[in-house]
C-alpha atoms as a PDB file:
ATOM      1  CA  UNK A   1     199.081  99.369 102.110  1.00  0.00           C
ATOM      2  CA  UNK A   2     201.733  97.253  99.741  1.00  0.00           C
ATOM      3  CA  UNK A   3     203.520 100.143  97.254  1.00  0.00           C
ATOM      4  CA  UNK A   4     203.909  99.880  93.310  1.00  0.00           C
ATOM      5  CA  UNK A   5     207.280  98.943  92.838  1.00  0.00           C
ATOM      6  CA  UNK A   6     209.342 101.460  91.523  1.00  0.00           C
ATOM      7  CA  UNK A   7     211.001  99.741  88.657  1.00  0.00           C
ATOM      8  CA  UNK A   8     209.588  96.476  86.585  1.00  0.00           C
ATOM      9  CA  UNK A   9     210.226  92.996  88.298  1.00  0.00           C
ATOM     10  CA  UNK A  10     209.194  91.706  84.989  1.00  0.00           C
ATOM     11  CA  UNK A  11     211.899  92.700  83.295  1.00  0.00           C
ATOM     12  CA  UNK A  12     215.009  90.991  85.540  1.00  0.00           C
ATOM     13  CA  UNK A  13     216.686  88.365  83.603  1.00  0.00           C
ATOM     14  CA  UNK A  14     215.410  85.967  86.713  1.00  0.00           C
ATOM     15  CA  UNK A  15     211.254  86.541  86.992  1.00  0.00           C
ATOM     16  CA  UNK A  16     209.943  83.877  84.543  1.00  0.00           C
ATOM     17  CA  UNK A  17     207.308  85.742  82.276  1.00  0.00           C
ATOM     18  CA  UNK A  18     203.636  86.362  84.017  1.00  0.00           C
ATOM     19  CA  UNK A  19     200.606  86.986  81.715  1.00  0.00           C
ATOM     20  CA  UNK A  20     197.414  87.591  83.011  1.00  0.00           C
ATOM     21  CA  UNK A  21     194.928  85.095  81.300  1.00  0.00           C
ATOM     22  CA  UNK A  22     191.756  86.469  79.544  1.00  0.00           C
ATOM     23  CA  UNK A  23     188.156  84.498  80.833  1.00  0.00           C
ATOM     24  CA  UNK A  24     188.294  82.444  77.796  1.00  0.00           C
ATOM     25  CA  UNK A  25     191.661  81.758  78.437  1.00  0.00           C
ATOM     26  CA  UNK A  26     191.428  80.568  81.906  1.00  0.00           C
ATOM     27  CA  UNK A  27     188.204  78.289  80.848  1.00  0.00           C
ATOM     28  CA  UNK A  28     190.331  76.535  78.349  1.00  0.00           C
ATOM     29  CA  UNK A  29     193.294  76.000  80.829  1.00  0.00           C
ATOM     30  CA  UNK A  30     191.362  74.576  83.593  1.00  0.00           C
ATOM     31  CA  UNK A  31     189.385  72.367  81.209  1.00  0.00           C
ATOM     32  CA  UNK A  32     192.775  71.237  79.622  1.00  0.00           C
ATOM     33  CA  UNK A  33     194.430  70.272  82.808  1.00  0.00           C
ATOM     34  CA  UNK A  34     190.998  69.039  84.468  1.00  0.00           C
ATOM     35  CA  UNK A  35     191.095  71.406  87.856  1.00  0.00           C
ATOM     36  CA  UNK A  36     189.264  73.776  89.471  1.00  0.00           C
ATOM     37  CA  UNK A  37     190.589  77.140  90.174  1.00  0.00           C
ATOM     38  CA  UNK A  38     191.031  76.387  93.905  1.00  0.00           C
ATOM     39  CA  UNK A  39     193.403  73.400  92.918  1.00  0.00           C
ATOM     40  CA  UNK A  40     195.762  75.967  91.520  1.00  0.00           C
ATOM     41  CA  UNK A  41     198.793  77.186  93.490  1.00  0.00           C
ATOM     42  CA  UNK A  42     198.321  80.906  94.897  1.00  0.00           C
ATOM     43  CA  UNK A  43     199.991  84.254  94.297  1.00  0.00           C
ATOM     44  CA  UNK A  44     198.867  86.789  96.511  1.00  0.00           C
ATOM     45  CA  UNK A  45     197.334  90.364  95.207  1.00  0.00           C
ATOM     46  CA  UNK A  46     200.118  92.053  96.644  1.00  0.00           C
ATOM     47  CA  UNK A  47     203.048  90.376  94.891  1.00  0.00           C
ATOM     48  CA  UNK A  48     205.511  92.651  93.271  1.00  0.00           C
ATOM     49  CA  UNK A  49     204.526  90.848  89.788  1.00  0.00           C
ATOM     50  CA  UNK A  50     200.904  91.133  90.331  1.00  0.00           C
ATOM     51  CA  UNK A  51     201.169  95.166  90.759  1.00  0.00           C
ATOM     52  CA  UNK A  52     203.410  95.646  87.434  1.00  0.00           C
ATOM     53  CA  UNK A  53     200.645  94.066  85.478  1.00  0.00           C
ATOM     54  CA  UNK A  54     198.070  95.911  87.338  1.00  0.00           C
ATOM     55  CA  UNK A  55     199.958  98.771  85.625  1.00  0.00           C
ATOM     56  CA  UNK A  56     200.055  96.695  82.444  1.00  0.00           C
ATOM     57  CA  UNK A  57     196.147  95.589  82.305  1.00  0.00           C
ATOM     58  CA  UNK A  58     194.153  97.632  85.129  1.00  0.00           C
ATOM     59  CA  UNK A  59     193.356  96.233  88.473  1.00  0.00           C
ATOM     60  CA  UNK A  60     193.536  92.204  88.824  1.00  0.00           C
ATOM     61  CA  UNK A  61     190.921  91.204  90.400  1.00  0.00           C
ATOM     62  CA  UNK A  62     191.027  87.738  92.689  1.00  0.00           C
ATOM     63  CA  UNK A  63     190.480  84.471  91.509  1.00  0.00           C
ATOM     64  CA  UNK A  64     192.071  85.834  88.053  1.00  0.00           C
ATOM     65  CA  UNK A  65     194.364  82.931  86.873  1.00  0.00           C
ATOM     66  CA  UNK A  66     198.287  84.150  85.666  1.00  0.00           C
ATOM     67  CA  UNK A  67     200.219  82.111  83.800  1.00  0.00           C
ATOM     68  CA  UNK A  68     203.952  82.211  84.551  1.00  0.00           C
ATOM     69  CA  UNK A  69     206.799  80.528  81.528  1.00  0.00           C
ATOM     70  CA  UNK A  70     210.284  79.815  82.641  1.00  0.00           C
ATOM     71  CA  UNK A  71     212.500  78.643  80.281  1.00  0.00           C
ATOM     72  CA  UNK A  72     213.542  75.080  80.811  1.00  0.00           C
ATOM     73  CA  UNK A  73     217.304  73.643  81.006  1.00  0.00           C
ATOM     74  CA  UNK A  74     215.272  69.916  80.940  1.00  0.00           C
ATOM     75  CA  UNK A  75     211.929  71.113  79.444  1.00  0.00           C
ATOM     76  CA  UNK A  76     212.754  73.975  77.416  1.00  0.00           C
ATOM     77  CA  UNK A  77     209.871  75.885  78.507  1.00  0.00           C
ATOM     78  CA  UNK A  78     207.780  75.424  81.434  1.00  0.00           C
ATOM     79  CA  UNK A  79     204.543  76.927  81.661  1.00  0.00           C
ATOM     80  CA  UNK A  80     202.685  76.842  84.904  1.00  0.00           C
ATOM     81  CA  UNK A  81     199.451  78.812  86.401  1.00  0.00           C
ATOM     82  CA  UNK A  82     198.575  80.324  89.919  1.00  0.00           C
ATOM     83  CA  UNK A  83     195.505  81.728  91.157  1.00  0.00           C
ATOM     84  CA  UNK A  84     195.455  85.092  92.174  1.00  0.00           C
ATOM     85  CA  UNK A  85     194.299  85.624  96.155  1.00  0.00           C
ATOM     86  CA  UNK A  86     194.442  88.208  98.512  1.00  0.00           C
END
């Protein structure tokens, strides 16, 4: 059994932002970019990230899509998507 972490990942100055997407969300993003869910890259259930927003937003179930913004010396911001798995 993988523990809750005992303080927020989230909230180091060096884990880009992670947002769980609502349904309607996720629709629109794989629609946008013209992929399925399985072509996403993969976080798995048990990453510390994953378990503070299970704390955040109730349990995250797989194949929920989280969408992860770093900020961007070249880009600014860069926004990218993984699929959760277990």
């Amino acid at each position: 059994m993988v523990e809750t972490p005992q303080f927020n990942v989230l909230e180091h100055n060096l884990v880009p932002e992670h947002r769980l997407l609502s349904d309607e969300e996720a629709e629109a993003v794989l629609s946008k970019l013209k992929v399925s869910k399985d072509q996403l890259p993969k976080i798995r259930k048990s990453d510390a990230c994953i378990k503070i927003l299970e704390r955040i937003n109730g349990e995250i179930k797989e194949g929920s899509i989280i969408q992860i913004t770093r900020n961007s010396k070249t880009a600014e911001v860069a926004v990218g998507y993984r699929l959760v798995r277990g």
